[in-house]
PDB file of N, CA and C in Angstrom:
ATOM      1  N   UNK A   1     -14.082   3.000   6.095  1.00  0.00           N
ATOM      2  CA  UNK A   1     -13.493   1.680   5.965  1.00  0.00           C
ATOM      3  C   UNK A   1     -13.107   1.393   4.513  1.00  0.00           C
ATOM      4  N   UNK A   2     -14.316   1.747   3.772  1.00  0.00           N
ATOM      5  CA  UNK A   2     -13.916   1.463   2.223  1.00  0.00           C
ATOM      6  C   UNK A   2     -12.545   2.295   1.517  1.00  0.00           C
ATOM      7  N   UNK A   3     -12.676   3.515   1.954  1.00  0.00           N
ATOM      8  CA  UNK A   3     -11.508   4.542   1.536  1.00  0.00           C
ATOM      9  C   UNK A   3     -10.122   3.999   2.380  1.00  0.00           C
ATOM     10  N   UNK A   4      -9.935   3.473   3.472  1.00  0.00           N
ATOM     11  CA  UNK A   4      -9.224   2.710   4.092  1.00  0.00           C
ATOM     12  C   UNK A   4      -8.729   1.721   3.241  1.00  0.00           C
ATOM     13  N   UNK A   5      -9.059   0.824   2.962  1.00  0.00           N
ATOM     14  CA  UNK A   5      -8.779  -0.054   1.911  1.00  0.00           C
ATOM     15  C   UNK A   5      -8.146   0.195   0.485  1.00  0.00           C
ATOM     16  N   UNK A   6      -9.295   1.123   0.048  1.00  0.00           N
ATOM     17  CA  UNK A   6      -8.663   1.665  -1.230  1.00  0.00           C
ATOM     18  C   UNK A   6      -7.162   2.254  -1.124  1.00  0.00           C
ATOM     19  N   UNK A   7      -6.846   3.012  -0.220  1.00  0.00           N
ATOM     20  CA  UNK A   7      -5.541   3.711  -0.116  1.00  0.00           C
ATOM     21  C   UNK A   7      -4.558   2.768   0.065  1.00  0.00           C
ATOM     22  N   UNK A   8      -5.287   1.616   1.425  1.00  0.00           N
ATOM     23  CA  UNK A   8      -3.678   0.978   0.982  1.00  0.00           C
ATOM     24  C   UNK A   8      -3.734  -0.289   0.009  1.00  0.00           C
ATOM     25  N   UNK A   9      -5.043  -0.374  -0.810  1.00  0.00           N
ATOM     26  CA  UNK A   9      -4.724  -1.460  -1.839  1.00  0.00           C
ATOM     27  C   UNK A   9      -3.848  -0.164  -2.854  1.00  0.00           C
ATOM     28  N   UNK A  10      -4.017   1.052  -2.836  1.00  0.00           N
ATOM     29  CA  UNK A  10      -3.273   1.975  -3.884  1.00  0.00           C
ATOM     30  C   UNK A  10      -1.732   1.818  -3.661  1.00  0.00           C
ATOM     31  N   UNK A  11      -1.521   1.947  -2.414  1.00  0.00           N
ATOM     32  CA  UNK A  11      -0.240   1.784  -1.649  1.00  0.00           C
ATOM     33  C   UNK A  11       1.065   0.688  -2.306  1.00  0.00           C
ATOM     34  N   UNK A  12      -0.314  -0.586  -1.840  1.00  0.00           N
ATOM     35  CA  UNK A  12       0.214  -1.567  -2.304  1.00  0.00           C
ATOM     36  C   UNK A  12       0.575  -1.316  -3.513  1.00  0.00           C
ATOM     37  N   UNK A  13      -0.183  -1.503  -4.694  1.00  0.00           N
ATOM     38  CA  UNK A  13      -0.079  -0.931  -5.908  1.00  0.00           C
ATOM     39  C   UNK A  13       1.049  -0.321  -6.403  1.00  0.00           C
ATOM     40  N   UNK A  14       1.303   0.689  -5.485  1.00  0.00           N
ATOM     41  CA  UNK A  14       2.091   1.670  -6.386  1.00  0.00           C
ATOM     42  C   UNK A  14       3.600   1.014  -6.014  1.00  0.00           C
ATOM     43  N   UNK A  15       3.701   0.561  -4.404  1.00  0.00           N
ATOM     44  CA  UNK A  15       5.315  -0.236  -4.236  1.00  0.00           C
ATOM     45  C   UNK A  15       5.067  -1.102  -5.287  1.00  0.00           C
ATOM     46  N   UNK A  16       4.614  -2.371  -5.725  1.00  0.00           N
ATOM     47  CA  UNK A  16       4.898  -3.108  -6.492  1.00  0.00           C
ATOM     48  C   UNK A  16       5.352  -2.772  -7.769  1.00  0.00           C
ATOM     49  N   UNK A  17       4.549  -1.802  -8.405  1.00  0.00           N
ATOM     50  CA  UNK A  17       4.919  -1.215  -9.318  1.00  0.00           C
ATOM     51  C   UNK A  17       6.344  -0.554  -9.027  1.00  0.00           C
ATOM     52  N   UNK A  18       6.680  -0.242  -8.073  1.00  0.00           N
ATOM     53  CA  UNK A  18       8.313   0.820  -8.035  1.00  0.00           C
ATOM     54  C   UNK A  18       9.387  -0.358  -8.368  1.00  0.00           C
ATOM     55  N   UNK A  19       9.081  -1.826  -7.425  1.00  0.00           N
ATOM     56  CA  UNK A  19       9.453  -2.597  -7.587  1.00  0.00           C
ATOM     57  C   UNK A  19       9.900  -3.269  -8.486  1.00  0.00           C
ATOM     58  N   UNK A  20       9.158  -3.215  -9.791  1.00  0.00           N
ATOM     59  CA  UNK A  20       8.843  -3.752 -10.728  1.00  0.00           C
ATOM     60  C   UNK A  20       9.699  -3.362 -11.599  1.00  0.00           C
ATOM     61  N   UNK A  21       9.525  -1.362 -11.799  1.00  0.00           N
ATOM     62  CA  UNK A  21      10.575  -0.845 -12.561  1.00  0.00           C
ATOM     63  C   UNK A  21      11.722  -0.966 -12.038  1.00  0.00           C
ATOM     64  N   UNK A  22      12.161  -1.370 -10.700  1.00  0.00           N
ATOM     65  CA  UNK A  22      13.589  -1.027 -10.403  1.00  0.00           C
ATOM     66  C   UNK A  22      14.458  -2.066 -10.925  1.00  0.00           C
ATOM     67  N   UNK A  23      13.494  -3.268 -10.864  1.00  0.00           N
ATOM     68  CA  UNK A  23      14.202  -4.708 -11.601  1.00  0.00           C
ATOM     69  C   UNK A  23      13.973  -4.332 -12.913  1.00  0.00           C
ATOM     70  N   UNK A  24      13.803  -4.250 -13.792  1.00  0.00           N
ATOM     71  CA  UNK A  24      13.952  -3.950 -15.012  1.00  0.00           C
ATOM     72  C   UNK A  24      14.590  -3.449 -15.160  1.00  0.00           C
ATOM     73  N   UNK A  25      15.076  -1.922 -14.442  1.00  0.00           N
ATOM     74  CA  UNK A  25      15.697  -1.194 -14.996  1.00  0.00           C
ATOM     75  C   UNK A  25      17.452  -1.801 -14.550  1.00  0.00           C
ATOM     76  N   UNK A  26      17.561  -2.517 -13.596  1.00  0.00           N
ATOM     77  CA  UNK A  26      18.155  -3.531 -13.050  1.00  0.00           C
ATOM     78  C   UNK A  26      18.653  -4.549 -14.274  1.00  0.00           C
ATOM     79  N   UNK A  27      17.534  -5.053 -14.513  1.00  0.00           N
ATOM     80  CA  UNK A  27      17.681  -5.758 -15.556  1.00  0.00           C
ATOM     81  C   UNK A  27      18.609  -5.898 -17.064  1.00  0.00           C
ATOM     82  N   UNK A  28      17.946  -4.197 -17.367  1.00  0.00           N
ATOM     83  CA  UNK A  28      18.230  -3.987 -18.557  1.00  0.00           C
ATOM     84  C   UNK A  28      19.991  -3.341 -18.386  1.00  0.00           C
ATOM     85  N   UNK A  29      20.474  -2.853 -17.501  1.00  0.00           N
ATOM     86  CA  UNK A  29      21.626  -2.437 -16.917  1.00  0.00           C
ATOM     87  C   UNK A  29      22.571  -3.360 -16.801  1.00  0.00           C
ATOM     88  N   UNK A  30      22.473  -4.537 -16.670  1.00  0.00           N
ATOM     89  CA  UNK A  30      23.397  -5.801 -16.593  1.00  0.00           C
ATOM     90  C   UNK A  30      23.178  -6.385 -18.095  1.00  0.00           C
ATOM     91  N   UNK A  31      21.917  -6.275 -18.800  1.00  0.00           N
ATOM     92  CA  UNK A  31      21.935  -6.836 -20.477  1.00  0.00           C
ATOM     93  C   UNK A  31      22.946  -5.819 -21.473  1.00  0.00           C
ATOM     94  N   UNK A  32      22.968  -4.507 -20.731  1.00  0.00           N
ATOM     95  CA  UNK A  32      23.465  -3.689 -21.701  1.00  0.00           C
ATOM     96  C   UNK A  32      24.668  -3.858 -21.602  1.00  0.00           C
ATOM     97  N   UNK A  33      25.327  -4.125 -20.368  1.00  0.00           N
ATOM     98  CA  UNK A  33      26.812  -4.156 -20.005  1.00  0.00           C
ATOM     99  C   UNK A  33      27.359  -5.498 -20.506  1.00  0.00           C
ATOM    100  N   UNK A  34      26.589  -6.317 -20.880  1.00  0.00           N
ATOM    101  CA  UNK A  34      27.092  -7.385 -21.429  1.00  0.00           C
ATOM    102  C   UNK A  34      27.709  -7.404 -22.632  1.00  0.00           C
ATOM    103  N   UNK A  35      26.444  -6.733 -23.623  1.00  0.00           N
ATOM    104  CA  UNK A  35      26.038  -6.165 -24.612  1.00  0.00           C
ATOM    105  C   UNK A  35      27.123  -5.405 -25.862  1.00  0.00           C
ATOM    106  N   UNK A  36      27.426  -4.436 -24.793  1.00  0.00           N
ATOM    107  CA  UNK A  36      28.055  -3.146 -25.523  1.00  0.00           C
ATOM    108  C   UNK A  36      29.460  -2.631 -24.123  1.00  0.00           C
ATOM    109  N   UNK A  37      30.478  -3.454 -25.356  1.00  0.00           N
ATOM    110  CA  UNK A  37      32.232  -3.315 -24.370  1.00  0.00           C
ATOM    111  C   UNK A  37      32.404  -1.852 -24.520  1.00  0.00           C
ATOM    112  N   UNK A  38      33.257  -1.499 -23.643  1.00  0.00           N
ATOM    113  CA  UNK A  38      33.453  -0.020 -23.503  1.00  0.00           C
ATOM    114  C   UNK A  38      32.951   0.691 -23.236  1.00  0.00           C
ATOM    115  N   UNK A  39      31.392   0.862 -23.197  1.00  0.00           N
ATOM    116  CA  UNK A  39      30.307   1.930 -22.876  1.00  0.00           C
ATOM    117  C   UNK A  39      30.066   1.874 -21.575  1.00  0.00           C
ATOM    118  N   UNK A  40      29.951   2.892 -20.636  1.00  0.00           N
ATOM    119  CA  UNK A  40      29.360   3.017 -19.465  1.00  0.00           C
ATOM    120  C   UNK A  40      27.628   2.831 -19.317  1.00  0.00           C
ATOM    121  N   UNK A  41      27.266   2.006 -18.428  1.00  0.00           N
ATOM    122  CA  UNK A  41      25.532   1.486 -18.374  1.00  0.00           C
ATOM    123  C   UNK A  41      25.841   1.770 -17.085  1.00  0.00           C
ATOM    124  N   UNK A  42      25.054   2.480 -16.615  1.00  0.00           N
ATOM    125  CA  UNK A  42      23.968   3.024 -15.470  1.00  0.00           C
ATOM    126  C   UNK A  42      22.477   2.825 -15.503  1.00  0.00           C
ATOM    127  N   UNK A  43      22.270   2.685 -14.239  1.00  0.00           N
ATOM    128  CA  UNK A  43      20.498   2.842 -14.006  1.00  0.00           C
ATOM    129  C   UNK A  43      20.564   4.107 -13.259  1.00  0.00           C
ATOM    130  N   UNK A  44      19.157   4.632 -13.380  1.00  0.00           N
ATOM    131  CA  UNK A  44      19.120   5.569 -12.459  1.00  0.00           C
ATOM    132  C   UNK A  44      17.877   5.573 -11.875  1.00  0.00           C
ATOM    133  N   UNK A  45      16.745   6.638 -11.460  1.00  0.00           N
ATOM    134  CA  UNK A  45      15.676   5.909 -11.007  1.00  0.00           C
ATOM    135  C   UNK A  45      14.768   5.984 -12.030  1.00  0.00           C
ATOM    136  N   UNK A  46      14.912   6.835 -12.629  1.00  0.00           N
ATOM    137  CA  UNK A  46      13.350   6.577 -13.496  1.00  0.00           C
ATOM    138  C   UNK A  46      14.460   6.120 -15.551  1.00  0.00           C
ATOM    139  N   UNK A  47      15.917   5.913 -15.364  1.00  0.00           N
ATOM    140  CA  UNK A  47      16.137   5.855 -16.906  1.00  0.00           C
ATOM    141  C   UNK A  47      17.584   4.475 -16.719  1.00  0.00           C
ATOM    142  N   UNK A  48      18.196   4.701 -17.628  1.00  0.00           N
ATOM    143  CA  UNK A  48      19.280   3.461 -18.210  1.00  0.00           C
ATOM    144  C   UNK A  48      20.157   4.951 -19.109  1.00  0.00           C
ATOM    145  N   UNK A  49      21.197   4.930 -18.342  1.00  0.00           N
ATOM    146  CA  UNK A  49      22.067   6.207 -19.088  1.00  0.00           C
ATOM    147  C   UNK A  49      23.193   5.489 -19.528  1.00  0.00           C
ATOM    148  N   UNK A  50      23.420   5.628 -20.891  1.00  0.00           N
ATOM    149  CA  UNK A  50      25.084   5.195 -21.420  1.00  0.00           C
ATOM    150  C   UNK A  50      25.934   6.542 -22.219  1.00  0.00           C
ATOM    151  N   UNK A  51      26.649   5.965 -21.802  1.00  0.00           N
ATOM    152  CA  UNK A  51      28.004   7.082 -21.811  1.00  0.00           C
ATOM    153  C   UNK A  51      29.166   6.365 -22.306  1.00  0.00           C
ATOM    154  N   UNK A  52      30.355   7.432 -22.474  1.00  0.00           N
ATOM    155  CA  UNK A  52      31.520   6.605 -23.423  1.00  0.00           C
ATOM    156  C   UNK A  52      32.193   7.404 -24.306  1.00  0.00           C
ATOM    157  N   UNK A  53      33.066   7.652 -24.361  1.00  0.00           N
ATOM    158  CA  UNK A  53      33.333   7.992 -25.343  1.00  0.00           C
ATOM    159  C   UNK A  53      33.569   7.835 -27.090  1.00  0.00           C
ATOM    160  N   UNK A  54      32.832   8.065 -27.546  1.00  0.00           N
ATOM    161  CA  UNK A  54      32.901   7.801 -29.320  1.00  0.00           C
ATOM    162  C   UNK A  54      31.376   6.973 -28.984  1.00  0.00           C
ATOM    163  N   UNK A  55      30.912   7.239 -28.104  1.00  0.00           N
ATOM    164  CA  UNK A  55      29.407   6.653 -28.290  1.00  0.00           C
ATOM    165  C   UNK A  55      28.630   6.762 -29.139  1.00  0.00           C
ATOM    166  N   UNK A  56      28.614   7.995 -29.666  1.00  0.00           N
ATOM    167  CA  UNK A  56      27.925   8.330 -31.361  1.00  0.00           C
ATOM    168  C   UNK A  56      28.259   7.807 -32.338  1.00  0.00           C
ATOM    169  N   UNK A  57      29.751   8.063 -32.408  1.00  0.00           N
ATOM    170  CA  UNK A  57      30.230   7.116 -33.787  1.00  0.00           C
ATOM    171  C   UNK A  57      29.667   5.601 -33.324  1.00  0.00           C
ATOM    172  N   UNK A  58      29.955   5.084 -32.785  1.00  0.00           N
ATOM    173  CA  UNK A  58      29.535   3.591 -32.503  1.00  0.00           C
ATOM    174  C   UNK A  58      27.996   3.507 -32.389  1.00  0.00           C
ATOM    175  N   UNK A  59      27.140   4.755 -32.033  1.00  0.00           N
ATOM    176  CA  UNK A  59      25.832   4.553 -32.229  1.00  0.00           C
ATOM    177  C   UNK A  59      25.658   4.039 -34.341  1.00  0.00           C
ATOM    178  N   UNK A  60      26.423   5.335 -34.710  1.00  0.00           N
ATOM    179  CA  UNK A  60      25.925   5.110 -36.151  1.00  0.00           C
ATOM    180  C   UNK A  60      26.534   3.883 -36.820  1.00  0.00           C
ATOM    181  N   UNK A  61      27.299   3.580 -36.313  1.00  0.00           N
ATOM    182  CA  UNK A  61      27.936   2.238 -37.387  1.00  0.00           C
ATOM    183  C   UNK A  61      27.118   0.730 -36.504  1.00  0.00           C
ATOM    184  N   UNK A  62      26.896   0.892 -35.032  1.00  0.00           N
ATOM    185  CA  UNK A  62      26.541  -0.046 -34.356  1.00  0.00           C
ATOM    186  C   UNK A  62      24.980  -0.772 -34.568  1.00  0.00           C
ATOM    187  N   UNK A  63      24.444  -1.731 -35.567  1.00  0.00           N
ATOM    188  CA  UNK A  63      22.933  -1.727 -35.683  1.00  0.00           C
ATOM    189  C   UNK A  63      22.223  -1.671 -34.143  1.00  0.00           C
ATOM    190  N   UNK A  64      22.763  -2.587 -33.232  1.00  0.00           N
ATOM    191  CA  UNK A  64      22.711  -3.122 -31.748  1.00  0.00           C
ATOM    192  C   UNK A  64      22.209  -1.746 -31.071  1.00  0.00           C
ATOM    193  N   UNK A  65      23.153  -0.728 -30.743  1.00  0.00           N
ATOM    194  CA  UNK A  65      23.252   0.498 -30.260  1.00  0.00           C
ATOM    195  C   UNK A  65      22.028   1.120 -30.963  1.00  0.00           C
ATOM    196  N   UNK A  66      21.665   0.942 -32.370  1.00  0.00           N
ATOM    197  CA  UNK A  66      20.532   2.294 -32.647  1.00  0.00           C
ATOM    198  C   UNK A  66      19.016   1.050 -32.285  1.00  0.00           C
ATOM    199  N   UNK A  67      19.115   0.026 -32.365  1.00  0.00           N
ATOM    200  CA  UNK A  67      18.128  -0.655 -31.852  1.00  0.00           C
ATOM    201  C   UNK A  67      17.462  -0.268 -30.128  1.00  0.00           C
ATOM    202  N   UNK A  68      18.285  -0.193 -29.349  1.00  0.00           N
ATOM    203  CA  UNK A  68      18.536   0.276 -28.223  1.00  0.00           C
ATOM    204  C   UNK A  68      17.942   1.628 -27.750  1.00  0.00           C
ATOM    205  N   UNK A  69      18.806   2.697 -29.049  1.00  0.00           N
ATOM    206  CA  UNK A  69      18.452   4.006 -28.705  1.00  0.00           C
ATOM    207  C   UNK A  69      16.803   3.644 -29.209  1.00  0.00           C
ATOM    208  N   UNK A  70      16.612   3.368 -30.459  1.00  0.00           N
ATOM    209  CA  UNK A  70      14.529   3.646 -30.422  1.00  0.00           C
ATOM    210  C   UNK A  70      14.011   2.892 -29.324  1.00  0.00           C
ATOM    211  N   UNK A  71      14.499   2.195 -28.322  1.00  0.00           N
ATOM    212  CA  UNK A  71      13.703   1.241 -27.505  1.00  0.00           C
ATOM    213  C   UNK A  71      13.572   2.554 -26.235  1.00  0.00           C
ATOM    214  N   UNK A  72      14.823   3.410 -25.967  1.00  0.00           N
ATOM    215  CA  UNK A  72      14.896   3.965 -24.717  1.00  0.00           C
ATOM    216  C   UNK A  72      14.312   5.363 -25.055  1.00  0.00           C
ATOM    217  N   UNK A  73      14.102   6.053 -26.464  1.00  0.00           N
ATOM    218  CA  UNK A  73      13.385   6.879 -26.155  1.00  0.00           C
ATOM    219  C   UNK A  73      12.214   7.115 -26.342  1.00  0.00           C
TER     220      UNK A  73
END
């Protein structure tokens, strides 16, 4: 009974948590696109991928963009 419980309080647990990251990552996918014109923002399941072309150059001149990059890796 006790191990019963435990598994699906784990259960529980772990959806909420999936939940949790998917809005965030949700989240942060609509802040970035606001954010930064021209760049492609994706979510994916476990990251936030941007793409673009001249994305580098605009990383180095962009303060916004390298703030970003130390947050995501």
């Amino acid at each position: 009974m006790t191990a019963t419980l435990q598994a699906r309080g784990a259960a529980i647990g772990e959806a909420i948590a999936a939940r949790a990251k998917d809005r965030a990552i949700a989240r942060g996918v609509e802040r970035l696109r606001d954010d930064v014109a021209g760049i492609e923002v994706r979510g994916e399941p476990d990251a936030i991928v941007l793409t673009g072309r001249g994305l580098f150059r605009r990383w180095i001149n962009d303060a916004r963009l390298r703030a970003i990059g130390s947050l995501l890796t």
